[in-house]
Protein backbone atom coordinates (compact mmCIF):
# COMPACT_ATOMS: atom_id res chain seq x y z
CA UNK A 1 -2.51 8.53 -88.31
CA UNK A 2 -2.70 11.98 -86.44
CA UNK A 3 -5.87 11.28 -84.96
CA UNK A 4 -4.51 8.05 -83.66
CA UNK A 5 -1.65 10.03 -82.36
CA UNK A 6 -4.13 12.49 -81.02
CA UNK A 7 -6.43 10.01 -79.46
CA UNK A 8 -3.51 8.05 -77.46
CA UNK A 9 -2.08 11.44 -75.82
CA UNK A 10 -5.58 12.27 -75.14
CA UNK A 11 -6.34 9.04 -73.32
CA UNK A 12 -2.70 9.07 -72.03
CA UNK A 13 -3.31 12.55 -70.67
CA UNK A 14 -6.60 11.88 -69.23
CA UNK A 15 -5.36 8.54 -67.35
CA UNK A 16 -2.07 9.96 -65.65
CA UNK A 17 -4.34 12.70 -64.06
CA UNK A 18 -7.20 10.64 -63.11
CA UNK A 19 -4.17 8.81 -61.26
CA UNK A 20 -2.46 11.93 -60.48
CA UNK A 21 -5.97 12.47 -58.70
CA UNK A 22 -6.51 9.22 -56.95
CA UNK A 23 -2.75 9.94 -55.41
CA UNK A 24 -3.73 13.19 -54.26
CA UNK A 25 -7.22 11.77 -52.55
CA UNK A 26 -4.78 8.87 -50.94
CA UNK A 27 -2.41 11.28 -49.56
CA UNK A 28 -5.07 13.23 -47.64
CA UNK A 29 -7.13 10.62 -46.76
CA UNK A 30 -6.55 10.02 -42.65
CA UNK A 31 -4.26 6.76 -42.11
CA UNK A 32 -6.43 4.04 -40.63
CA UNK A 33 -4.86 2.08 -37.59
CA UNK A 34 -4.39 -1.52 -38.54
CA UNK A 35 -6.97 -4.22 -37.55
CA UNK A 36 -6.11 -6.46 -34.04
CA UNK A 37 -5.29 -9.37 -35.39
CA UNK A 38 -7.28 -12.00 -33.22
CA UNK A 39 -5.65 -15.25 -31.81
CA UNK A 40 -5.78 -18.77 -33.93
CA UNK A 41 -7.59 -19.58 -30.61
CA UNK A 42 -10.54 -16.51 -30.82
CA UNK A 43 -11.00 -17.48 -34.23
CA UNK A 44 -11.64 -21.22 -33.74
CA UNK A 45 -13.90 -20.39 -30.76
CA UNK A 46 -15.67 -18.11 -33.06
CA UNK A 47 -16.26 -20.48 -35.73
CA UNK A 48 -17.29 -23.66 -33.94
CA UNK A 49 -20.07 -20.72 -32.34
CA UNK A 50 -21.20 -19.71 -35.26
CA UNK A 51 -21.41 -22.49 -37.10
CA UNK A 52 -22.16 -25.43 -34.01
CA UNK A 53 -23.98 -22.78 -31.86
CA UNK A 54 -27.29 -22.74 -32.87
CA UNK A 55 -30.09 -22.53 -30.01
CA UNK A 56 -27.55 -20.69 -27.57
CA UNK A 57 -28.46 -17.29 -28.10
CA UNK A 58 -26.79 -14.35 -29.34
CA UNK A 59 -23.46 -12.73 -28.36
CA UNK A 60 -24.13 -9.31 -28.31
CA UNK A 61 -20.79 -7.06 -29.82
CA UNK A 62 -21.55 -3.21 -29.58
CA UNK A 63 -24.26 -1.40 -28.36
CA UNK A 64 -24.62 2.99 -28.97
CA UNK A 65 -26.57 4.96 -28.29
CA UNK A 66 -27.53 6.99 -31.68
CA UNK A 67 -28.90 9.99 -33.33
CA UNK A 68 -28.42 8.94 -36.96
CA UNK A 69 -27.34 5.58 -38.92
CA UNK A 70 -26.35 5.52 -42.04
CA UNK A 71 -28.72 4.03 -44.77
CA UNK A 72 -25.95 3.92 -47.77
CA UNK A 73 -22.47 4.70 -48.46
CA UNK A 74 -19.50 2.88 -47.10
CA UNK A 75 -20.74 3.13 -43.64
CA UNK A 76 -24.32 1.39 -44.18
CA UNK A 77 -26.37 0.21 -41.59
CA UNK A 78 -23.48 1.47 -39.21
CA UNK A 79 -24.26 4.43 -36.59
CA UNK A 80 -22.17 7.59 -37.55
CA UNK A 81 -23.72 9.81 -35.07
CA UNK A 82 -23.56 8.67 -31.15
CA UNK A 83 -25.47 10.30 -28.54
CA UNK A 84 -23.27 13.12 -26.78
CA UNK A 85 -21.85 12.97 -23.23
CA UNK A 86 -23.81 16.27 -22.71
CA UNK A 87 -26.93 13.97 -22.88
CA UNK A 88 -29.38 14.76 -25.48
CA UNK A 89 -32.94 17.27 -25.99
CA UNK A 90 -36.04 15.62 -24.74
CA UNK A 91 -38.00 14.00 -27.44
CA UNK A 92 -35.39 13.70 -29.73
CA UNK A 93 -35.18 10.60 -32.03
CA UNK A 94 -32.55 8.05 -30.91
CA UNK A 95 -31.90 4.51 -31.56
CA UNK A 96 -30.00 1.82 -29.78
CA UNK A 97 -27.87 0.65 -32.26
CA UNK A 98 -26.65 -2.96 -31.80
CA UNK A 99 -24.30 -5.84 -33.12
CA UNK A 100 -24.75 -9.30 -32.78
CA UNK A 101 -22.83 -12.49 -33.74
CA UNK A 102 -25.68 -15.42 -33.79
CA UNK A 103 -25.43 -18.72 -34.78
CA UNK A 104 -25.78 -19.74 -38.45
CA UNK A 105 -29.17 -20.50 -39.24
CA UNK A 106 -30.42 -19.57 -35.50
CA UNK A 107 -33.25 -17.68 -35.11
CA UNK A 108 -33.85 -15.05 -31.84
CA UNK A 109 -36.81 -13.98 -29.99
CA UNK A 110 -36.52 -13.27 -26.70
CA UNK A 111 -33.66 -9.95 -26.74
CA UNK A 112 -35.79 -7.12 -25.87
CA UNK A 113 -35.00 -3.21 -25.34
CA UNK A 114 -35.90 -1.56 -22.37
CA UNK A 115 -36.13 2.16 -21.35
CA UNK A 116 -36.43 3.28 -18.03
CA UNK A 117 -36.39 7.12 -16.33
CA UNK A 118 -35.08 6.35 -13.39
CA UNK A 119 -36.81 3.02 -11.81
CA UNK A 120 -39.78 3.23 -14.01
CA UNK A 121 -40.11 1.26 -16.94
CA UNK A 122 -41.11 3.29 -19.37
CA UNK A 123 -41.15 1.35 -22.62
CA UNK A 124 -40.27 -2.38 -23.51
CA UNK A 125 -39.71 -3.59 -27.52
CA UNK A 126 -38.80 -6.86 -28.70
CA UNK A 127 -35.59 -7.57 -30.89
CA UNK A 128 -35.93 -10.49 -33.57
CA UNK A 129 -32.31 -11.74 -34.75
CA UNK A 130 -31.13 -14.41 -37.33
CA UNK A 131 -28.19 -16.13 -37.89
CA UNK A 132 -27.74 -15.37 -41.57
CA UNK A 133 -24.43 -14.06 -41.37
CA UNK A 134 -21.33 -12.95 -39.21
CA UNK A 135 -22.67 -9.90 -37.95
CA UNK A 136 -26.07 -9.22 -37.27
CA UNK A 137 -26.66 -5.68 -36.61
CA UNK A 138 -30.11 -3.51 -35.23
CA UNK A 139 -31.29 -0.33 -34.19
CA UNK A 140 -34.32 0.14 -32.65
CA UNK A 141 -35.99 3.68 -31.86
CA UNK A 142 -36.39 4.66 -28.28
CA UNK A 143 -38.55 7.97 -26.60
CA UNK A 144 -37.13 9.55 -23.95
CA UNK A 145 -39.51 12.02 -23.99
CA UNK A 146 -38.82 13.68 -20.45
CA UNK A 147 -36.21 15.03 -18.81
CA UNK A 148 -34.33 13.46 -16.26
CA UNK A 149 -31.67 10.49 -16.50
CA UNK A 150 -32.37 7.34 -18.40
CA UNK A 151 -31.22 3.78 -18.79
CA UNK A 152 -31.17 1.95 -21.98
CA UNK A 153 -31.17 -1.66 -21.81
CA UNK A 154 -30.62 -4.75 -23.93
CA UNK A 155 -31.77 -7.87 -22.29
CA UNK A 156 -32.31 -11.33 -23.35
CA UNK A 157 -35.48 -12.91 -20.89
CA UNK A 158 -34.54 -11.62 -17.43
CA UNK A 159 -30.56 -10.91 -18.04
CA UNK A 160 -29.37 -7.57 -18.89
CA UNK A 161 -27.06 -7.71 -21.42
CA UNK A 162 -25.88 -4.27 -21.44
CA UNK A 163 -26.81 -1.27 -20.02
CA UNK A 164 -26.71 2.49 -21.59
CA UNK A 165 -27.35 5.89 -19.62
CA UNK A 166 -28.40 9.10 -20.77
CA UNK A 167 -29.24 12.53 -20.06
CA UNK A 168 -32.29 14.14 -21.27
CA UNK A 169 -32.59 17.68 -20.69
């Protein structure tokens, strides 16, 4: 009977400070700002495109510029370390991180990335994108192996899409 008792203020112990704990982690962790709550009207549109939309293209969300993205954790596949204002160090590794919303079942070929140093093209890769969820996200490596300003691109055939600029000292 003592060991019971022993064993259920042990456990008892050991649960109200693994709470006591958790409390403590809450109460420092930074307060996130709630989520925008869309319109009944943005999330109908958003659902008859992803689900009727198939063969007309990709929306394309976000686009960074970044220097790392993370490949576990609670921030997988998302970039946690954005080029700086202050440009970046010639030949450094970056990667134009991207989000996409394409149709279910849809399948993408024609997005491309393009780098240029000032009107020269200096590099061109192709993006391939499927519909197999809500949000398709990719990051694809870029050089910019030479000082001077630069223009990241995201284009789809002959449209730009969105347009990034950098400094590489």
């Amino acid at each position: 009977m003592k060991k019971l008792m022993t064993r259920t203020m042990v456990c008892a112990v050991l649960g109200m400070s693994s709470l006591a704990l958790a409390q403590d982690a809450a109460a420092e962790a930074p307060a996130k700002e709630p989520a925008k709550v869309p319109s009944a009207d943005a999330v109908r549109d958003t659902w008859n495109f992803f689900y009727n939309g198939k063969g007309q293209g990709p929306v394309l969300v976000e686009a960074k510029l970044c220097t790392e993205v993370a490949k576990d954790g609670p921030n997988k596949y998302e970039c946690i370390a954005e080029v700086a204002a202050e440009g970046i160090k010639a030949n450094t590794t970056v990667m134009l991180w991207q989000a996409y919303l394409v149709p279910q079942g849809d399948s993408v070929e024609d997005v491309m990335v393009q780098t240029k140093q000032g009107n020269v093209v200096r590099e061109t890769k192709d993006v391939k994108l499927k519909g197999d969820g809500w949000r398709a996200r990719q990051w694809t490596g870029v050089r910019l192996n030479k000082p001077g300003n630069w223009t990241v691109s995201v284009m789809r055939g002959d449209q730009v899409l969105k347009e990034l600029q950098v400094k590489v000292n």
